[in-house]
N, C-alpha and C. Protein backbone atom coordinates (compact mmCIF):
# COMPACT_ATOMS: atom_id res chain seq x y z
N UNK A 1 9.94 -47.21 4.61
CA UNK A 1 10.58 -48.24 3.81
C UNK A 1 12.06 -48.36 4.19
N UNK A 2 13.27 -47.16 4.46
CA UNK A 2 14.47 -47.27 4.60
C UNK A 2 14.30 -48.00 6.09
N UNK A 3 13.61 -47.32 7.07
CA UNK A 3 13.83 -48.04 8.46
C UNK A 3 13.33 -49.25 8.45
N UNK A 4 12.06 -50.10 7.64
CA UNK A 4 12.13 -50.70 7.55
C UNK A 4 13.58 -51.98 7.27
N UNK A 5 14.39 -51.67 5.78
CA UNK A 5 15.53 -52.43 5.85
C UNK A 5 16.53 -52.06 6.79
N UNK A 6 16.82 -50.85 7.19
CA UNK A 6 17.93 -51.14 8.48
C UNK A 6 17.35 -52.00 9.54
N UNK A 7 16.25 -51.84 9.77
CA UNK A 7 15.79 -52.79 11.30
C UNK A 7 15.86 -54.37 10.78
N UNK A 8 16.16 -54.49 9.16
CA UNK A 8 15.82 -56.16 9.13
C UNK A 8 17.39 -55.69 9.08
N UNK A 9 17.88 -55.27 8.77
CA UNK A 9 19.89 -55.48 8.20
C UNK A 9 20.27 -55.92 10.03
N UNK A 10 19.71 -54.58 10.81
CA UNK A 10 20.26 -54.83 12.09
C UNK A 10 20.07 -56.33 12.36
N UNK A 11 18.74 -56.43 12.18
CA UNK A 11 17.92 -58.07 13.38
C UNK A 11 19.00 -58.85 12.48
N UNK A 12 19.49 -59.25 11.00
CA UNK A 12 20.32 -60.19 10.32
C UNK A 12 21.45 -59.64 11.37
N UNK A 13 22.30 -59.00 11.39
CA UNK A 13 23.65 -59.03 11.68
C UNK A 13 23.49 -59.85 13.37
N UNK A 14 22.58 -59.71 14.28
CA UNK A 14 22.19 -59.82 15.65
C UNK A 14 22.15 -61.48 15.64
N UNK A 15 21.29 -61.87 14.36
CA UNK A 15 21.57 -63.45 13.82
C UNK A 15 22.34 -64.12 13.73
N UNK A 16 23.31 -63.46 12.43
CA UNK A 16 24.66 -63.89 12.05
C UNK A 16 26.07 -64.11 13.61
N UNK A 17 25.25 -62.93 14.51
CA UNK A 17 26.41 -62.99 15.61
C UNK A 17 26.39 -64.63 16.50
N UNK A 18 24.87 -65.07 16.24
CA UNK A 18 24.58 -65.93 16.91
C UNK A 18 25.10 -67.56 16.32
N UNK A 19 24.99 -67.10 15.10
CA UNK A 19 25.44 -68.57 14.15
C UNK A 19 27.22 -69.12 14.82
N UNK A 20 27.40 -70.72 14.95
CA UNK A 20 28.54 -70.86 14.99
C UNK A 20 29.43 -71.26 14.22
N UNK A 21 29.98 -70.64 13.94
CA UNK A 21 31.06 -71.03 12.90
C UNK A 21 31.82 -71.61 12.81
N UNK A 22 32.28 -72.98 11.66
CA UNK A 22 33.36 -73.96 11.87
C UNK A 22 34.86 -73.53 11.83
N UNK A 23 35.62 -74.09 12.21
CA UNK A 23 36.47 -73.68 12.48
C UNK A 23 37.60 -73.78 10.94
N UNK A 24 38.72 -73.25 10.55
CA UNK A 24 39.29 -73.70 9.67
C UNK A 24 39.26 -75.47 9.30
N UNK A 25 39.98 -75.99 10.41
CA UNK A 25 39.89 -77.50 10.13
C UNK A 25 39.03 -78.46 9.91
N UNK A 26 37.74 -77.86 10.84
CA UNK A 26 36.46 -78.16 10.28
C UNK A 26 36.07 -78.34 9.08
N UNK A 27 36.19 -76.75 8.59
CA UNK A 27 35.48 -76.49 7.19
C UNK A 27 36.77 -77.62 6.02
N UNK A 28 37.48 -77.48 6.34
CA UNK A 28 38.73 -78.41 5.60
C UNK A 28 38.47 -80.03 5.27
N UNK A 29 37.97 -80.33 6.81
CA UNK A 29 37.41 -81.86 7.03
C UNK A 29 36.04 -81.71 6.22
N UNK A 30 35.65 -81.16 6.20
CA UNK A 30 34.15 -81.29 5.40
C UNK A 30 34.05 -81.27 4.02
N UNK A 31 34.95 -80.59 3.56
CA UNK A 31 35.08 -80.06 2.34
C UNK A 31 35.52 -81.61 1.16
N UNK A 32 36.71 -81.99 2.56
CA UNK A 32 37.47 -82.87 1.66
C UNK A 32 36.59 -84.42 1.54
N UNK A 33 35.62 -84.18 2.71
CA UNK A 33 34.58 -86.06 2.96
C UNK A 33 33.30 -85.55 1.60
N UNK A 34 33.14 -84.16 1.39
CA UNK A 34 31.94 -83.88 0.36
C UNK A 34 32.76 -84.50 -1.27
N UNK A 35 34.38 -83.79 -1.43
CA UNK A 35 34.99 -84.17 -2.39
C UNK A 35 35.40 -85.70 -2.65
N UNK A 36 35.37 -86.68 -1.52
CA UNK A 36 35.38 -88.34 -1.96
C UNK A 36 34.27 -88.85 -2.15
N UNK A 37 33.38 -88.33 -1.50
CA UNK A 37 31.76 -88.88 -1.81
C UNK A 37 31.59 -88.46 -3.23
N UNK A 38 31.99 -87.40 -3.66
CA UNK A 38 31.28 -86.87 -4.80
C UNK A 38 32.21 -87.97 -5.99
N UNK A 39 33.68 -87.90 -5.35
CA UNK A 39 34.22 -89.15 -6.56
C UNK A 39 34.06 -90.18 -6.30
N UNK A 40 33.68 -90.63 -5.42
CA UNK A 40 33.11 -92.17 -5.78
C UNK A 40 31.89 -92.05 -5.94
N UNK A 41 31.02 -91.54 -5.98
CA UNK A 41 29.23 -91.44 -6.58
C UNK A 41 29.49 -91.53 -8.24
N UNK A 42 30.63 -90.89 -8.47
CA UNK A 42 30.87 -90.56 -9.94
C UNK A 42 31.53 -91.85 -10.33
N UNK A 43 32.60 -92.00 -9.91
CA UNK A 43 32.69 -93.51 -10.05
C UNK A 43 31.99 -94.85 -10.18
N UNK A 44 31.08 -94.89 -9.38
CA UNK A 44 30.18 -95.93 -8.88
C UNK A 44 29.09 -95.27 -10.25
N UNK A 45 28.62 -94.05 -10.25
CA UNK A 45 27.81 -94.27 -11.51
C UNK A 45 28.10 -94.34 -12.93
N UNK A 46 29.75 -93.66 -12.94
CA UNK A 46 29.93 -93.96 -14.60
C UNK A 46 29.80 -95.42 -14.74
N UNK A 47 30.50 -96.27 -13.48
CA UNK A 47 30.87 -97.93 -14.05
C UNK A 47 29.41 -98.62 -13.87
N UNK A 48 28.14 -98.12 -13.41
CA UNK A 48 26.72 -98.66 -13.88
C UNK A 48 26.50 -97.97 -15.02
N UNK A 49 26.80 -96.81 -15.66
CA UNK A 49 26.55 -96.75 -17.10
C UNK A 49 27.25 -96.92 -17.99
N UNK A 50 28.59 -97.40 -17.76
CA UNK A 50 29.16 -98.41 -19.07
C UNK A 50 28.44 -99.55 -18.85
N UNK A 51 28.08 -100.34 -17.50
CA UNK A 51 27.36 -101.66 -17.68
C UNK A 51 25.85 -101.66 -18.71
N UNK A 52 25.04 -100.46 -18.20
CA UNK A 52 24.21 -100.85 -18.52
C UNK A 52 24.58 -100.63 -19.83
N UNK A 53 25.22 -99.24 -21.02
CA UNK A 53 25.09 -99.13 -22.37
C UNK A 53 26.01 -100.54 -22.93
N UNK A 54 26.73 -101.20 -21.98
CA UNK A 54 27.32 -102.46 -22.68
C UNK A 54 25.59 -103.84 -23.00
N UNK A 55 25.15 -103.40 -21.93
CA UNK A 55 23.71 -105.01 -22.19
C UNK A 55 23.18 -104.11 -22.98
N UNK A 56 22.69 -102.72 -23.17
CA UNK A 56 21.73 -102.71 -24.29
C UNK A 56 22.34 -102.76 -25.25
N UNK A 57 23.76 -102.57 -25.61
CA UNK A 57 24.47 -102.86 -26.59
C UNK A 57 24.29 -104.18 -27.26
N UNK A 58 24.09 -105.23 -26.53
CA UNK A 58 24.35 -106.42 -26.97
C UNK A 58 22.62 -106.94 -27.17
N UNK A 59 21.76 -106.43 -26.30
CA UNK A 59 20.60 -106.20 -26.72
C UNK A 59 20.37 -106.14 -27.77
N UNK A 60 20.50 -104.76 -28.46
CA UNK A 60 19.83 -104.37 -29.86
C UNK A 60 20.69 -104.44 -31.07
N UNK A 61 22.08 -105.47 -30.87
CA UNK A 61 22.70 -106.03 -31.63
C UNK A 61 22.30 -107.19 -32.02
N UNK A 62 21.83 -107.79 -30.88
CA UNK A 62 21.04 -109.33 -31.47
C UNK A 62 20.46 -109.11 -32.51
């Protein structure tokens, strides 16, 4: 069982050596295009749900 997890810990680290990693500016540029998408999704959906609770508003006021 123990050699079992060292031989998977080893084969992960042998993995991890292989992965490439972004660079600072990279990860920076990415970070910041995930953070405008995410505010304008939020944007774009609060102002369809004031629209829509404004028509059912006026809906079930009739």
């Amino acid at each position: 069982m123990v050699t079992k997890a060292i031989q998977f810990l080893s084969e992960v680290r042998s993995e991890v050596k292989k992965v490439t990693w972004p660079t600072k500016k990279e990860a920076i540029g990415g970070t910041v295009v995930v953070l405008v998408v995410v505010f304008i999704m939020a944007l774009f959906l609060g102002l369809v749900d004031m629209l829509l609770s404004k028509i059912i508003g006026v809906i079930f006021s009739a």
